[in-house]
N, C-alpha and C. Protein backbone atom coordinates (compact mmCIF):
# COMPACT_ATOMS: atom_id res chain seq x y z
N UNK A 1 0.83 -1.19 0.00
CA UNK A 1 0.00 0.00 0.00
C UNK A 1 0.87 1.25 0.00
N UNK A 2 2.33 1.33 0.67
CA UNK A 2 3.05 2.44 0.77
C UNK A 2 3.28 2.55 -0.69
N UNK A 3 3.86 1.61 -1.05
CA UNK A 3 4.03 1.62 -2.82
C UNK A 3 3.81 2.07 -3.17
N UNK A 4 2.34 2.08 -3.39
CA UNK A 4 1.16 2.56 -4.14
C UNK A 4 0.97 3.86 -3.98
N UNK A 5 1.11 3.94 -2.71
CA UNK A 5 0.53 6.05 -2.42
C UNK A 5 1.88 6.76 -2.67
N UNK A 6 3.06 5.78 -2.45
CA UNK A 6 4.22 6.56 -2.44
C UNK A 6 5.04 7.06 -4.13
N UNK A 7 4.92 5.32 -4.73
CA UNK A 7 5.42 5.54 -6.35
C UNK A 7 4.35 5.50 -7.52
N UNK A 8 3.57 4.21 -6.93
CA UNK A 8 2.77 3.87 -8.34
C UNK A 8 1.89 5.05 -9.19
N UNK A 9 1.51 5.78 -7.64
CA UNK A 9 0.18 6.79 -7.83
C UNK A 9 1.10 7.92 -8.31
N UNK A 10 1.82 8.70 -8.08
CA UNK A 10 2.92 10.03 -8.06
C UNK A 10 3.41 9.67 -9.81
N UNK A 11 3.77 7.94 -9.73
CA UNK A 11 4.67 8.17 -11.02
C UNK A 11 3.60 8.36 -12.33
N UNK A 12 2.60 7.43 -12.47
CA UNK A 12 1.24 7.46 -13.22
C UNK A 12 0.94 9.05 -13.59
N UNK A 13 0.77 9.97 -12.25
CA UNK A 13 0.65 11.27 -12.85
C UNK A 13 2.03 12.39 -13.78
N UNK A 14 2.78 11.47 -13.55
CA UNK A 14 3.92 12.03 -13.91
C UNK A 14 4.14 11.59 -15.21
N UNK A 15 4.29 10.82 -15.82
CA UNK A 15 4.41 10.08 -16.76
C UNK A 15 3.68 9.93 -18.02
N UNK A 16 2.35 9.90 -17.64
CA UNK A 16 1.08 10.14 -18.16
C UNK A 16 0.29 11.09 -17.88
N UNK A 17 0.22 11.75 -19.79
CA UNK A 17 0.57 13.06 -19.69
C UNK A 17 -0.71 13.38 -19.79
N UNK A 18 -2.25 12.91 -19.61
CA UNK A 18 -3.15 12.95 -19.63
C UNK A 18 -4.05 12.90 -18.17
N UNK A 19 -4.06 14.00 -17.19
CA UNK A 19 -4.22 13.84 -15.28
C UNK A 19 -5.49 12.75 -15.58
N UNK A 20 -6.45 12.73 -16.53
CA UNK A 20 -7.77 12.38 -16.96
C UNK A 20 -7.67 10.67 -16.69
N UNK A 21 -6.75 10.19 -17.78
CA UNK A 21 -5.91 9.39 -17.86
C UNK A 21 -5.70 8.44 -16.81
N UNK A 22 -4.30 9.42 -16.32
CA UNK A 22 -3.71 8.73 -15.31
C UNK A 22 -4.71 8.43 -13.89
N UNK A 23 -5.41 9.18 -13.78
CA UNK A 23 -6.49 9.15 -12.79
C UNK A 23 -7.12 7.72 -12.90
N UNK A 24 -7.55 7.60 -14.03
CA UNK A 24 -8.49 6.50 -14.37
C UNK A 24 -7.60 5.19 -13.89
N UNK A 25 -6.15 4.90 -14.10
CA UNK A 25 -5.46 3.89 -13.93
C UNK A 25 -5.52 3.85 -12.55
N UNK A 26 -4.88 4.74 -11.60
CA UNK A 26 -4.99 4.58 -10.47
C UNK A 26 -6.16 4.17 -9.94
N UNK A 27 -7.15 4.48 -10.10
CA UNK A 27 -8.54 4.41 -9.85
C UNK A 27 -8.88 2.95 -10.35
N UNK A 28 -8.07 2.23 -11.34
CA UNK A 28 -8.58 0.76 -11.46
C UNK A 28 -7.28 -0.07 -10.54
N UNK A 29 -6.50 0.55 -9.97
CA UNK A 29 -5.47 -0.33 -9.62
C UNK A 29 -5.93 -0.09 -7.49
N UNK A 30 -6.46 1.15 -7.37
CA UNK A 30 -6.63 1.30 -6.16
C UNK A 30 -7.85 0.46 -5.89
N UNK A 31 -8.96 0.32 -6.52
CA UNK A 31 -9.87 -0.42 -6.49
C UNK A 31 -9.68 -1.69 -5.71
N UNK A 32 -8.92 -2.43 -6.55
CA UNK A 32 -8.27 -4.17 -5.78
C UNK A 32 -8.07 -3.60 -4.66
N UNK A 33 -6.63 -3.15 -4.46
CA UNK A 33 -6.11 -2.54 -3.30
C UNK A 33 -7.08 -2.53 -2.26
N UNK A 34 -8.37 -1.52 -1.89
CA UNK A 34 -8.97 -1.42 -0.80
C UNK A 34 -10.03 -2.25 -0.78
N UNK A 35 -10.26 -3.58 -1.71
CA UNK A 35 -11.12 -4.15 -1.65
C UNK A 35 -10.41 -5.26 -0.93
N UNK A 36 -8.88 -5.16 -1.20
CA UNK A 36 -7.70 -6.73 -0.75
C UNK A 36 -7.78 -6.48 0.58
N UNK A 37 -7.60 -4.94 1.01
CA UNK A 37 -7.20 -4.85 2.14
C UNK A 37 -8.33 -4.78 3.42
N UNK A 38 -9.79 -5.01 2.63
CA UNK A 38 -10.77 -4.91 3.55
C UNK A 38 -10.82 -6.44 3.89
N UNK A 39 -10.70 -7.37 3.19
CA UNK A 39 -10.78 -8.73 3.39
C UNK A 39 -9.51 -9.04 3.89
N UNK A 40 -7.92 -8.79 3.91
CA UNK A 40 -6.71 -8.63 4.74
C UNK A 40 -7.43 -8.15 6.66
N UNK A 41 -8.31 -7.28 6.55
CA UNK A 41 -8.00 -6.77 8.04
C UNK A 41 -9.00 -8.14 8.77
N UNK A 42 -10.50 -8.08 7.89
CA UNK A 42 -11.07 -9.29 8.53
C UNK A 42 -10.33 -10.65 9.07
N UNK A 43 -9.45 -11.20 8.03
CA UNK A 43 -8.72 -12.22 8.14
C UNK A 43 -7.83 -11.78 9.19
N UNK A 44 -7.34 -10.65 9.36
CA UNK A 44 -5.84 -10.12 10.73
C UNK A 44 -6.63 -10.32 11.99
N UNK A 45 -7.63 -10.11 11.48
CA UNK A 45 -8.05 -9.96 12.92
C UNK A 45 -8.98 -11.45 13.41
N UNK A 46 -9.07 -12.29 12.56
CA UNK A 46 -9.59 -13.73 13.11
C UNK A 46 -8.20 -14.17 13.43
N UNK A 47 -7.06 -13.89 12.83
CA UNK A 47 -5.79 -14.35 13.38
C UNK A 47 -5.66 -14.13 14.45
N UNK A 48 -5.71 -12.31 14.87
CA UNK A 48 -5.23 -11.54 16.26
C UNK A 48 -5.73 -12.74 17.61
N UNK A 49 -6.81 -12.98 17.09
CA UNK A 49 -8.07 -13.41 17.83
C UNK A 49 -7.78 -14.70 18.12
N UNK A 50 -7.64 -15.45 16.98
CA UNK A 50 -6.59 -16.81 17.31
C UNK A 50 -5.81 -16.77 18.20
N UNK A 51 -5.07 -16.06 17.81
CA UNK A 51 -3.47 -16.10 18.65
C UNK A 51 -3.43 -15.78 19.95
N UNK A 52 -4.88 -15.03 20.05
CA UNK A 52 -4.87 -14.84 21.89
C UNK A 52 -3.75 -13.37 22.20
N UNK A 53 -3.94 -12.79 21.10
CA UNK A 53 -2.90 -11.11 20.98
C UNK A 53 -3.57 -10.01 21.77
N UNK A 54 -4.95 -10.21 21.97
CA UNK A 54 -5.72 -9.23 22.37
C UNK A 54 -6.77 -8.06 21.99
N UNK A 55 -7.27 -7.63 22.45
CA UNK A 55 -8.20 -6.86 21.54
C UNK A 55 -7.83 -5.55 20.67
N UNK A 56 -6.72 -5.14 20.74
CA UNK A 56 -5.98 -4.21 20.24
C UNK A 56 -5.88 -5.18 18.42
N UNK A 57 -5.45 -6.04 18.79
CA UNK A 57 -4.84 -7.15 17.58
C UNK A 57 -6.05 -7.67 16.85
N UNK A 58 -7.36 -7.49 17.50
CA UNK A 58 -8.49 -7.63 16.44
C UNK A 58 -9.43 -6.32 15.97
N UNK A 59 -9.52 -5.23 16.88
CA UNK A 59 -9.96 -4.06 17.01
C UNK A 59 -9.18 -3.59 15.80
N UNK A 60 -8.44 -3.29 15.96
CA UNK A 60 -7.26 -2.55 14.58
C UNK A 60 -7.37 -2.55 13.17
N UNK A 61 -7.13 -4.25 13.19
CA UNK A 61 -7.54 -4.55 11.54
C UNK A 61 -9.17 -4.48 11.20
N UNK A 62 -10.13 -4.55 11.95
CA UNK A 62 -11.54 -4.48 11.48
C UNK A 62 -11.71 -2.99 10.96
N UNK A 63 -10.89 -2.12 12.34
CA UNK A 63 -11.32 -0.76 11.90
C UNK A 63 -10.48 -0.17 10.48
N UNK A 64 -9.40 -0.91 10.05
CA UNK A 64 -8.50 -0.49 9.07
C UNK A 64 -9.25 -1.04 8.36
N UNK A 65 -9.95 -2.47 8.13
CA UNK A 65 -11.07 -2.93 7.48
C UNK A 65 -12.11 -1.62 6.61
N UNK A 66 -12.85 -1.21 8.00
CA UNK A 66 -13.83 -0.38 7.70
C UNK A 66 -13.30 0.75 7.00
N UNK A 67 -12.16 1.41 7.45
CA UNK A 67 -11.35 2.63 6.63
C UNK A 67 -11.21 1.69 5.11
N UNK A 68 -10.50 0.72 4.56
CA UNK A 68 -10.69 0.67 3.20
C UNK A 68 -12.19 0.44 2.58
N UNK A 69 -13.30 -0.07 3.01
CA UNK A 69 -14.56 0.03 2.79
C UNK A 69 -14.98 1.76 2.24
N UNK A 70 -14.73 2.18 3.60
CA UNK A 70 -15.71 3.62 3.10
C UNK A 70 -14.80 4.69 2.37
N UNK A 71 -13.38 4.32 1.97
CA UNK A 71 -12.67 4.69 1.00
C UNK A 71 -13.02 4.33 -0.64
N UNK A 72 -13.63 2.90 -0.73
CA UNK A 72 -13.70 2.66 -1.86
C UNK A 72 -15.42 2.47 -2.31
N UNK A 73 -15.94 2.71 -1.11
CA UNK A 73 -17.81 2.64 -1.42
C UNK A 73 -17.71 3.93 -1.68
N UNK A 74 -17.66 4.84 -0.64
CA UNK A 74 -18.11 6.34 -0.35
C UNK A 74 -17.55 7.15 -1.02
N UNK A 75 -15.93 7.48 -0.65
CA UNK A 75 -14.93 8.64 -1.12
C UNK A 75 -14.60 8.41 -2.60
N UNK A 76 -13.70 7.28 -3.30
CA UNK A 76 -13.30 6.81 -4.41
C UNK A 76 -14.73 7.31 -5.38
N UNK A 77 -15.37 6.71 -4.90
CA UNK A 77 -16.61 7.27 -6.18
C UNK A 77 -16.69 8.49 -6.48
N UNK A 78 -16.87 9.01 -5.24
CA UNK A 78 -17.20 10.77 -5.69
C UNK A 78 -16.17 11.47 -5.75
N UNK A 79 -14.71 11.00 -5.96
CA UNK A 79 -13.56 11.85 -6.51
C UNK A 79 -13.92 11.60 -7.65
N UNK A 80 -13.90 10.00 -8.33
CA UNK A 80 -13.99 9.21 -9.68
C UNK A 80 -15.31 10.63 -10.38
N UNK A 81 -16.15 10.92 -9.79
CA UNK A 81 -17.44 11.35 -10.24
C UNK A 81 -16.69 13.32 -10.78
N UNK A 82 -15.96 13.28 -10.54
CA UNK A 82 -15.67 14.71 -10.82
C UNK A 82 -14.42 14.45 -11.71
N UNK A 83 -14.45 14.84 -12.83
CA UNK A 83 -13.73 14.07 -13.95
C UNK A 83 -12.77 15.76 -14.01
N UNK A 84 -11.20 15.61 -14.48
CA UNK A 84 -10.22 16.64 -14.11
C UNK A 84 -10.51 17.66 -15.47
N UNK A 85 -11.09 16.69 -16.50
CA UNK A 85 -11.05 17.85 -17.37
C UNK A 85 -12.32 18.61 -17.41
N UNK A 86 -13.20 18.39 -16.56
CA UNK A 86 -14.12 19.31 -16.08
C UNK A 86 -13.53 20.16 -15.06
N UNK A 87 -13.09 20.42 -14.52
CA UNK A 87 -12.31 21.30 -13.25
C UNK A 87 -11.56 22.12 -14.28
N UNK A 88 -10.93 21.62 -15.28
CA UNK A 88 -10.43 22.33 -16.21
C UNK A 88 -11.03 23.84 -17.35
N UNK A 89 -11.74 22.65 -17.40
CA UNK A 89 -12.92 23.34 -18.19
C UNK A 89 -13.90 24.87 -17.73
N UNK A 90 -14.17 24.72 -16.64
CA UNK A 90 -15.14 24.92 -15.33
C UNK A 90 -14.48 25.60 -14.66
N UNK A 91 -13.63 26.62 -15.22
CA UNK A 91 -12.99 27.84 -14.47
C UNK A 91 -13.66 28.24 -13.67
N UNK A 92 -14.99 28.69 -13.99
CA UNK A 92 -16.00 30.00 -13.32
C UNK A 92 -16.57 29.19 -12.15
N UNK A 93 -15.82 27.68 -12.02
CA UNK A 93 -16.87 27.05 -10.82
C UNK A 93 -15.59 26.21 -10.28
N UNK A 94 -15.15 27.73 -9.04
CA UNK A 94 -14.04 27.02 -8.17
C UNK A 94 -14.46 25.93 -7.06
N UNK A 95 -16.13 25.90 -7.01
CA UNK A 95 -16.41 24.81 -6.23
C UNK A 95 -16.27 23.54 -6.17
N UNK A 96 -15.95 22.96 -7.56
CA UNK A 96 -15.71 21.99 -8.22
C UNK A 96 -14.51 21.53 -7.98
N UNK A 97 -13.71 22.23 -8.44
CA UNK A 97 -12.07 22.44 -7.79
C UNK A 97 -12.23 21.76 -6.53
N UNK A 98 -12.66 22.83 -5.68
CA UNK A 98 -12.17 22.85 -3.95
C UNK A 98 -13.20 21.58 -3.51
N UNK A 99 -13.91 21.08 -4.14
CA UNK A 99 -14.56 19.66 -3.42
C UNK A 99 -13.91 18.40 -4.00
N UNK A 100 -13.10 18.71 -5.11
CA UNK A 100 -12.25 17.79 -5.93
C UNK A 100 -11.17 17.79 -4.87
N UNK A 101 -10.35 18.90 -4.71
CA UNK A 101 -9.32 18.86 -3.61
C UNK A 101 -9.51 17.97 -2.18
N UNK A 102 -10.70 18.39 -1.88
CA UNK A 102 -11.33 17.93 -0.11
C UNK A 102 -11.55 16.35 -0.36
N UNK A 103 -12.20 16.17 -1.42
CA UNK A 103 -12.68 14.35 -1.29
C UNK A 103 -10.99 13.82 -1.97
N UNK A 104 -10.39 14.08 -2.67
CA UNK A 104 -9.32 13.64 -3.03
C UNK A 104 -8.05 13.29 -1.78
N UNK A 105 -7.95 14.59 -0.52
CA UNK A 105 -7.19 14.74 0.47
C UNK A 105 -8.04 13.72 1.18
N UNK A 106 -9.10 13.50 1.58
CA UNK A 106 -9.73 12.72 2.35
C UNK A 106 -9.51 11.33 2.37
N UNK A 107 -9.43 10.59 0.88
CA UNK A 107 -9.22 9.80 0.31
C UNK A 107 -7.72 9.14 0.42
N UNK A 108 -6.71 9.94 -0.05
CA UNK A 108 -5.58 9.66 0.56
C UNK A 108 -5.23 9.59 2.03
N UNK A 109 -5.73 10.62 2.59
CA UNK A 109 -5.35 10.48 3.93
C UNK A 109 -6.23 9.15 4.74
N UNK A 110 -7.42 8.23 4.27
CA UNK A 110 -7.75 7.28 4.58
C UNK A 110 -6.91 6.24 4.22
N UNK A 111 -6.12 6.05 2.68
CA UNK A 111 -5.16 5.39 2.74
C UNK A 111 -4.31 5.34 2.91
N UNK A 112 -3.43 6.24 4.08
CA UNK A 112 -2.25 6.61 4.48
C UNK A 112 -2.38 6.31 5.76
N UNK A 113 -3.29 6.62 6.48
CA UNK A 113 -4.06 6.12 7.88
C UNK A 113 -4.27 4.64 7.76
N UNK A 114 -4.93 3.81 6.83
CA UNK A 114 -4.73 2.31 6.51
C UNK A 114 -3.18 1.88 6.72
N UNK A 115 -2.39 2.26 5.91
CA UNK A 115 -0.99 2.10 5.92
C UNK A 115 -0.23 1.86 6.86
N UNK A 116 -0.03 2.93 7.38
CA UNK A 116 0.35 3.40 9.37
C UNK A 116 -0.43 2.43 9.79
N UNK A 117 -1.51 2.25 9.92
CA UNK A 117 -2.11 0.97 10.78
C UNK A 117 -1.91 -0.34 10.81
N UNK A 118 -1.89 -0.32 9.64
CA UNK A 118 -0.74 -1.93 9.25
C UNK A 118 0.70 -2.01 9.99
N UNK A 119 0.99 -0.77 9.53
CA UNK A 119 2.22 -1.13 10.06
C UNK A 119 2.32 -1.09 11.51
N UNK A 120 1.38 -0.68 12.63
CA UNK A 120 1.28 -0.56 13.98
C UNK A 120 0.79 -1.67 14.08
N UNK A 121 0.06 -2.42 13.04
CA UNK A 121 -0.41 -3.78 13.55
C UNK A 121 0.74 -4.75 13.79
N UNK A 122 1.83 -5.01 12.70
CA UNK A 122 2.65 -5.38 12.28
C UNK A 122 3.41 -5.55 13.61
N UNK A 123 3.90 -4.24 14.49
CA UNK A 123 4.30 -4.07 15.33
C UNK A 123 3.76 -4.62 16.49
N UNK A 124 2.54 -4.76 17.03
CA UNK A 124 1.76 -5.43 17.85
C UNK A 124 1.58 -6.79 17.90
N UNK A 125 2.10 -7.14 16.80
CA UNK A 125 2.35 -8.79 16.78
C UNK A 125 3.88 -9.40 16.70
N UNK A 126 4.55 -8.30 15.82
CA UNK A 126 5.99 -8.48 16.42
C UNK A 126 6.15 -8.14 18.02
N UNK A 127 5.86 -7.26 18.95
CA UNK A 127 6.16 -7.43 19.83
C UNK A 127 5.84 -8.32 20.82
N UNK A 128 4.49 -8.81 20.26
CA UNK A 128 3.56 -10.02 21.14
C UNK A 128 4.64 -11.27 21.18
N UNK A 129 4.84 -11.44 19.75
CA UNK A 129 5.85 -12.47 19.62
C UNK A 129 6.98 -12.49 19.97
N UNK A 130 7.59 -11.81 20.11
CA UNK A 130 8.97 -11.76 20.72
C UNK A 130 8.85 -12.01 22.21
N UNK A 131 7.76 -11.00 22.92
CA UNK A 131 7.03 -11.59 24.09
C UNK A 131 7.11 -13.15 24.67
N UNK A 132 6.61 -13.96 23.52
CA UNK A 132 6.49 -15.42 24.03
C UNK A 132 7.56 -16.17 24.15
N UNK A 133 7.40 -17.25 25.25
CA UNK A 133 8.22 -18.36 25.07
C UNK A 133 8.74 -18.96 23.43
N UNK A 134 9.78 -19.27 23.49
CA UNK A 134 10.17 -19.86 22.36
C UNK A 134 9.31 -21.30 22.22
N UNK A 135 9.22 -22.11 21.05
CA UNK A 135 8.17 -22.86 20.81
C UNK A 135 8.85 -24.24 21.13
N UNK A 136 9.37 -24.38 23.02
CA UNK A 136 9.50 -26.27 23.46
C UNK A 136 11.03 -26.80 22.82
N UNK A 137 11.22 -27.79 22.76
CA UNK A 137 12.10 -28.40 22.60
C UNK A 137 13.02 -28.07 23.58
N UNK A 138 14.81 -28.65 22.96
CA UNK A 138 15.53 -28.63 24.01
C UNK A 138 16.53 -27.43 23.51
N UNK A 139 16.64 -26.68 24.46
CA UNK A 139 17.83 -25.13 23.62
C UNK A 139 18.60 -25.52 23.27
N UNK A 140 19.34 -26.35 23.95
CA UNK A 140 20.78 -26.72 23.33
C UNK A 140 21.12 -27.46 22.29
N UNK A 141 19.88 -27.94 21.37
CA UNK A 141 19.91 -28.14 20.14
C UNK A 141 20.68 -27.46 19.16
């Protein structure tokens, strides 16, 4: 996911010289993405839950769950719905603009907040684990 917000998305607009365009790609590649990662947190968190990690370790991924959900039901659409070469076009209607800006910042910052959460999850189970007994046998193996 860092990938993604960090190169895939940045280079697409860069590269491709069409924002219209490049929008559209991201927009079919982010799609998977928050649909993988809503079914990733369900599954983290029947693990957390397994493992006896605690409620932090199932709480986390459901709610990072729900953050890629209402990123790709709610927000993703209604950036998708305001097309760039209308903003272009549509000088005389800076409203367009500035709600393009707001759902777009919103949007990222839900998948940047996903991200960070992973990776705090990540951390909550590395430390759990390091926590435990090593798994039996004899050490001096």
């Amino acid at each position: 996911m860092l990938l993604f917000g960090a190169v895939v998305a940045r280079a697409a607009f860069e590269v491709i010289p069409s924002p219209e365009v490049a929008g559209h790609l991201v927009g079919r590649i982010l799609g998977p993405l928050q649909l993988g990662g809503a079914g990733i947190g369900v599954a983290l968190a029947a693990l957390g839950g397994a493992l006896h990690r605690g409620r932090l370790a199932v709480i986390l991924p459901l709610l990072l769950a729900a953050l890629c959900l209402v990123n790709h039901f709610g927000v993703s659409p209604a950036v998708a719905e305001i097309r760039l070469a209308r903003i272009a076009e549509s000088g005389s209607d800076p409203g367009l603009a500035e709600r393009f800006a707001r759902l777009h910042f919103l949007s990222v910052s839900l998948f940047m907040t996903t991200a960070a959460g992973a990776l705090a999850l990540a951390v909550i189970h590395g430390l759990a684990e390091a926590g435990e007994p090593s798994g039996g046998g004899d050490p001096h193996l």
